[in-house]
Protein backbone atom coordinates (compact mmCIF):
# COMPACT_ATOMS: atom_id res chain seq x y z
CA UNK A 1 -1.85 -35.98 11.63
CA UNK A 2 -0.47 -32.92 13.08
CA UNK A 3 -2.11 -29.43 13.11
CA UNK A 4 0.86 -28.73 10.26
CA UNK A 5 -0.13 -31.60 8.18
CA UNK A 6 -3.89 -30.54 8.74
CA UNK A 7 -3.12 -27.14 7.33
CA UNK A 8 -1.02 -28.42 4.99
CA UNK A 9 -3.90 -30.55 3.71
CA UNK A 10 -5.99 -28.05 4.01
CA UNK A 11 -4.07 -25.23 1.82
CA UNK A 12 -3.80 -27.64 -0.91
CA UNK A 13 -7.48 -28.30 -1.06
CA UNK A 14 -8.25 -24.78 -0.92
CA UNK A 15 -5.97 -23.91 -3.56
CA UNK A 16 -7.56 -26.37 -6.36
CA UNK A 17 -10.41 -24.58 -5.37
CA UNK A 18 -9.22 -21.46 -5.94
CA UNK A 19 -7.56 -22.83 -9.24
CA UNK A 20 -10.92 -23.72 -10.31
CA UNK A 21 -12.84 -20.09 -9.44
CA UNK A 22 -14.20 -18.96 -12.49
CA UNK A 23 -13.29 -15.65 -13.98
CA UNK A 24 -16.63 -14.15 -13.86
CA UNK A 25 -17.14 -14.97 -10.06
CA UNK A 26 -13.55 -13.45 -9.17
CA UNK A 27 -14.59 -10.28 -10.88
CA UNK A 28 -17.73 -9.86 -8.96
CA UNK A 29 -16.82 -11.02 -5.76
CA UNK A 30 -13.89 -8.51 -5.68
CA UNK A 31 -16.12 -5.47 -6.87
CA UNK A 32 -18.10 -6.27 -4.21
CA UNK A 33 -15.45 -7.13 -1.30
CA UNK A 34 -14.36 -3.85 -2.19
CA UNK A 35 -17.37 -1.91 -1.88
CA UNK A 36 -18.24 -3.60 0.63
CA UNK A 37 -14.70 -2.70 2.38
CA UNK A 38 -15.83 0.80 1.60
CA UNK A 39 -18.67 1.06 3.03
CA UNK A 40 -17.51 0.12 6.57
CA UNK A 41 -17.55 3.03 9.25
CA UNK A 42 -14.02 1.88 10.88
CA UNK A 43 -12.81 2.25 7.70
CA UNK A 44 -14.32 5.61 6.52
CA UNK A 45 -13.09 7.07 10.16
CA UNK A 46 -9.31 5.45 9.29
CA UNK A 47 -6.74 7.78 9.01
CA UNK A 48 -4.22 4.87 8.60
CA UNK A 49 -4.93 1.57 6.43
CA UNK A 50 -2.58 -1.55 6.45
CA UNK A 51 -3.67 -3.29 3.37
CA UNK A 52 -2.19 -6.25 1.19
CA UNK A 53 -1.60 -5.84 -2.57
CA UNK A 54 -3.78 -8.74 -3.98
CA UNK A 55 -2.05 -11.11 -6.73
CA UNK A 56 -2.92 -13.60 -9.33
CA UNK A 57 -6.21 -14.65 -7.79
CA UNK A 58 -6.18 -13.12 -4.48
CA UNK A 59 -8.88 -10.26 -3.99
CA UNK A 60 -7.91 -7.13 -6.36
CA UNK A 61 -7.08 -4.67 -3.41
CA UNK A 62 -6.27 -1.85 -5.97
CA UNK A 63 -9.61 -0.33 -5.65
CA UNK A 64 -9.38 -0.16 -2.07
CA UNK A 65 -5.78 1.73 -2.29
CA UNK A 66 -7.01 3.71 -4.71
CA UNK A 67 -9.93 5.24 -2.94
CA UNK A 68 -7.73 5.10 0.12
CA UNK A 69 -5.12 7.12 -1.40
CA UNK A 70 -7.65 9.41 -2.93
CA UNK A 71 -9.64 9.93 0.17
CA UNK A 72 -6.04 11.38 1.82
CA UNK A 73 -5.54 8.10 4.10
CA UNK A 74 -2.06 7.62 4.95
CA UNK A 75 -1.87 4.12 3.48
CA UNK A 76 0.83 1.41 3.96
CA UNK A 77 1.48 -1.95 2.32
CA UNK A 78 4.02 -4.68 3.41
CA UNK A 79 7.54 -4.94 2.06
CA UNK A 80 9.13 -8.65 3.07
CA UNK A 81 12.58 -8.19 4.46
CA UNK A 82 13.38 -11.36 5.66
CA UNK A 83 11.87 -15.06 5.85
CA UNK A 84 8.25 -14.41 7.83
CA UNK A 85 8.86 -10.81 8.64
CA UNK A 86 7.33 -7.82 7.39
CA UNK A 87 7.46 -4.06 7.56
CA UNK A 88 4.98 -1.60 7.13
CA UNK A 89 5.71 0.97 4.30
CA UNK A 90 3.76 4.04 3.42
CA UNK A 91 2.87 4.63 -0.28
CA UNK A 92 1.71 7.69 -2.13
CA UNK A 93 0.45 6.14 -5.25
CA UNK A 94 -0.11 2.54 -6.81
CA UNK A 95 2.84 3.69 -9.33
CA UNK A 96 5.57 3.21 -6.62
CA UNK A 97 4.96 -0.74 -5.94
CA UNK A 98 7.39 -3.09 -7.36
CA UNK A 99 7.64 -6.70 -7.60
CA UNK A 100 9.21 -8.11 -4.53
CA UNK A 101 9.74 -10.86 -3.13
CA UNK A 102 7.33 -13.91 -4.36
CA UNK A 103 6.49 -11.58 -7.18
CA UNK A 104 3.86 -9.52 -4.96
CA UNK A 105 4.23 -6.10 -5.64
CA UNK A 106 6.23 -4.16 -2.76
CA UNK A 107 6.91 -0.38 -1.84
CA UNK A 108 10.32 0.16 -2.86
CA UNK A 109 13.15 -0.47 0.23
CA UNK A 110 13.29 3.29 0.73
CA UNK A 111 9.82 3.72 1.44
CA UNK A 112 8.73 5.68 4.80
CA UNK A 113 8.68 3.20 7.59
CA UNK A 114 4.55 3.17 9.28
CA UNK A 115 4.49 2.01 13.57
CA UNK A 116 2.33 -0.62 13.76
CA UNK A 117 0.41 1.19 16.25
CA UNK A 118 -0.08 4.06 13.75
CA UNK A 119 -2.43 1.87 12.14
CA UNK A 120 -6.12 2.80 12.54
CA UNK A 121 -7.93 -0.60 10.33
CA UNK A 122 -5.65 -3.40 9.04
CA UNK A 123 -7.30 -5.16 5.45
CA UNK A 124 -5.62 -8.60 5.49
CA UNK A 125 -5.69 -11.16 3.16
CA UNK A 126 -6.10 -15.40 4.01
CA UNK A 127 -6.27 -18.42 1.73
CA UNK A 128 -9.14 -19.37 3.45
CA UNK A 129 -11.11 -18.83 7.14
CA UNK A 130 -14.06 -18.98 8.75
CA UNK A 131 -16.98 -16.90 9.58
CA UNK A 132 -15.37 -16.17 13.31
CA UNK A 133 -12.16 -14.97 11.33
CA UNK A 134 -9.48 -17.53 12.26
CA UNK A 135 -7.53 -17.78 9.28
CA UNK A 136 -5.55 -20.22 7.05
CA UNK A 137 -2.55 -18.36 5.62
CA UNK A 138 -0.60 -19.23 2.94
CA UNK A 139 2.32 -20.54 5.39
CA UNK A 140 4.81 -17.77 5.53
CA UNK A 141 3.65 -16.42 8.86
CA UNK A 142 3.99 -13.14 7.88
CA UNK A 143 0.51 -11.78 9.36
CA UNK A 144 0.56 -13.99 12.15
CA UNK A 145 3.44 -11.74 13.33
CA UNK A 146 1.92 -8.66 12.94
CA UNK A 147 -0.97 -9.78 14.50
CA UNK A 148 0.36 -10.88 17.80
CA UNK A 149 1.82 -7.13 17.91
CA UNK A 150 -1.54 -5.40 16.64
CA UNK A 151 -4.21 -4.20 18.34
CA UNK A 152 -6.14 -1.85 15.64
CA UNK A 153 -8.98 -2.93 13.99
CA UNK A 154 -8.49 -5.70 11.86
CA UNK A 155 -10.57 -7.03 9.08
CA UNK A 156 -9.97 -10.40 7.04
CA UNK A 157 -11.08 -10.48 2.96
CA UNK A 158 -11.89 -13.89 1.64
CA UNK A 159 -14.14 -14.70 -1.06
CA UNK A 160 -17.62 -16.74 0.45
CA UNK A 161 -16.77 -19.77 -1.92
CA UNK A 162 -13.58 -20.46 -0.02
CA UNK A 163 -14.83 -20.08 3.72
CA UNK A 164 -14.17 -23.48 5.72
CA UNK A 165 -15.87 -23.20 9.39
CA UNK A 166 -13.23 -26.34 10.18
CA UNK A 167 -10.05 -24.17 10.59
CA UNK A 168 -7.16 -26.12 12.27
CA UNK A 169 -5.31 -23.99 14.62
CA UNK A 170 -2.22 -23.61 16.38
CA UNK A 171 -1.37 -21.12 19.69
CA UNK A 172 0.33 -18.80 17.20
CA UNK A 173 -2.96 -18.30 15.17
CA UNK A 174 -4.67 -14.90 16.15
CA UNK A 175 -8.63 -14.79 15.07
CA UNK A 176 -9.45 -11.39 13.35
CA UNK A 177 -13.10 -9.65 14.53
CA UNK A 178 -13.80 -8.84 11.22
CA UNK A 179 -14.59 -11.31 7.95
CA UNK A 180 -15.46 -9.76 4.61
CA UNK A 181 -16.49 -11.71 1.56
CA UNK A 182 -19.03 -10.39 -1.29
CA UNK A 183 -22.02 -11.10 1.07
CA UNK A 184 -21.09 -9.29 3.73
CA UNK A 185 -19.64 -8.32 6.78
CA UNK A 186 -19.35 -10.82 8.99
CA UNK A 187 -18.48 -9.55 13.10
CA UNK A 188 -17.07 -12.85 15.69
CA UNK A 189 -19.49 -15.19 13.39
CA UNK A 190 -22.47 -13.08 12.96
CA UNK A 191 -23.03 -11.13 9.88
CA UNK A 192 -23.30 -7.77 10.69
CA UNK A 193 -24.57 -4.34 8.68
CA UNK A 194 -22.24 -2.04 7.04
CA UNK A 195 -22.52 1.68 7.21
């Protein structure tokens, strides 16, 4: 079986899993992702964020915009422009996201245009990963582009149930320093304190 296949497998395991969250655990775990998220130094001392706009049963991000965009953080969110590739747009308020493309809400196309290297902490989402952050995406490659042209701090939100240590990887895959699920922080595969 290829590495492919192995994801492949992998994302399709992790998805009836997902599937099969219940309601009250998604609720929780995002509160607390969140305020965990919050309470992190690198991202109090941010004065630009990179974060995904959660979907469906993805972590609820909205908090974390919110507070962002209420704390006077320049914040940007990804608009898809083309298969795999990504831009980062700047928003001024949860209002101005649309559905794009996949149905994840988007800034609009006219949206202020963020460097990549303007971004002080990026917030990115995974289907699953393990404690030393390399991820499983959903397949679109979308982050692993932006992160082989990132530098910033980088921190990956997954919820605890859905961590798999066994992460099959290609050369592409970039690990992220940072893992953040409901327990905790978790820094190159050691949990680590917040704040």
């Amino acid at each position: 079986m290829t590495r492919q296949e192995e994801k492949q497998q992998l994302r399709a395991t992790i998805r009836q899993m997902e599937a099969a969250l219940a309601p009250g655990y998604l609720q929780n775990s995002d509160a607390a992702i969140a305020a965990h998220l919050l309470a992190m130094p690198e991202y109090q001392s941010a004065g630009t964020i990179f974060c995904f706009v959660g979907t469906g049963r993805e972590i609820d991000t909205r908090p974390i915009l919110c507070h962002a965009l209420n704390s006077g953080k320049t914040v940007c969110a990804p608009l898809c422009t083309t298969p795999g590739q990504m831009e980062l747009r700047r928003i001024t308020a949860l209002e101005e996201l649309r559905p794009g493309k996949f149905h994840i809400p988007e800034p609009p196309a006219d949206a202020p245009c963020v460097a990549v290297d303007e971004v002080d902490l990026a917030i990115l989402p995974c289907l699953s990963c393990n404690h030393l952050g390399q991820r499983l995406g959903r397949g679109g490659g979308y982050y692993d582009r932006f992160l082989a042209h990132y530098r910033g701090g980088t921190v990956l939100l997954c919820r605890e149930l859905l961590i798999r240590e066994e992460i099959p990887l290609e050369p592409h895959d970039y690990p992220v320093p940072w893992v953040l699920t409901e327990r905790g922080l978790y820094e190159d595969g050691s949990p680590a304190r917040l704040g």
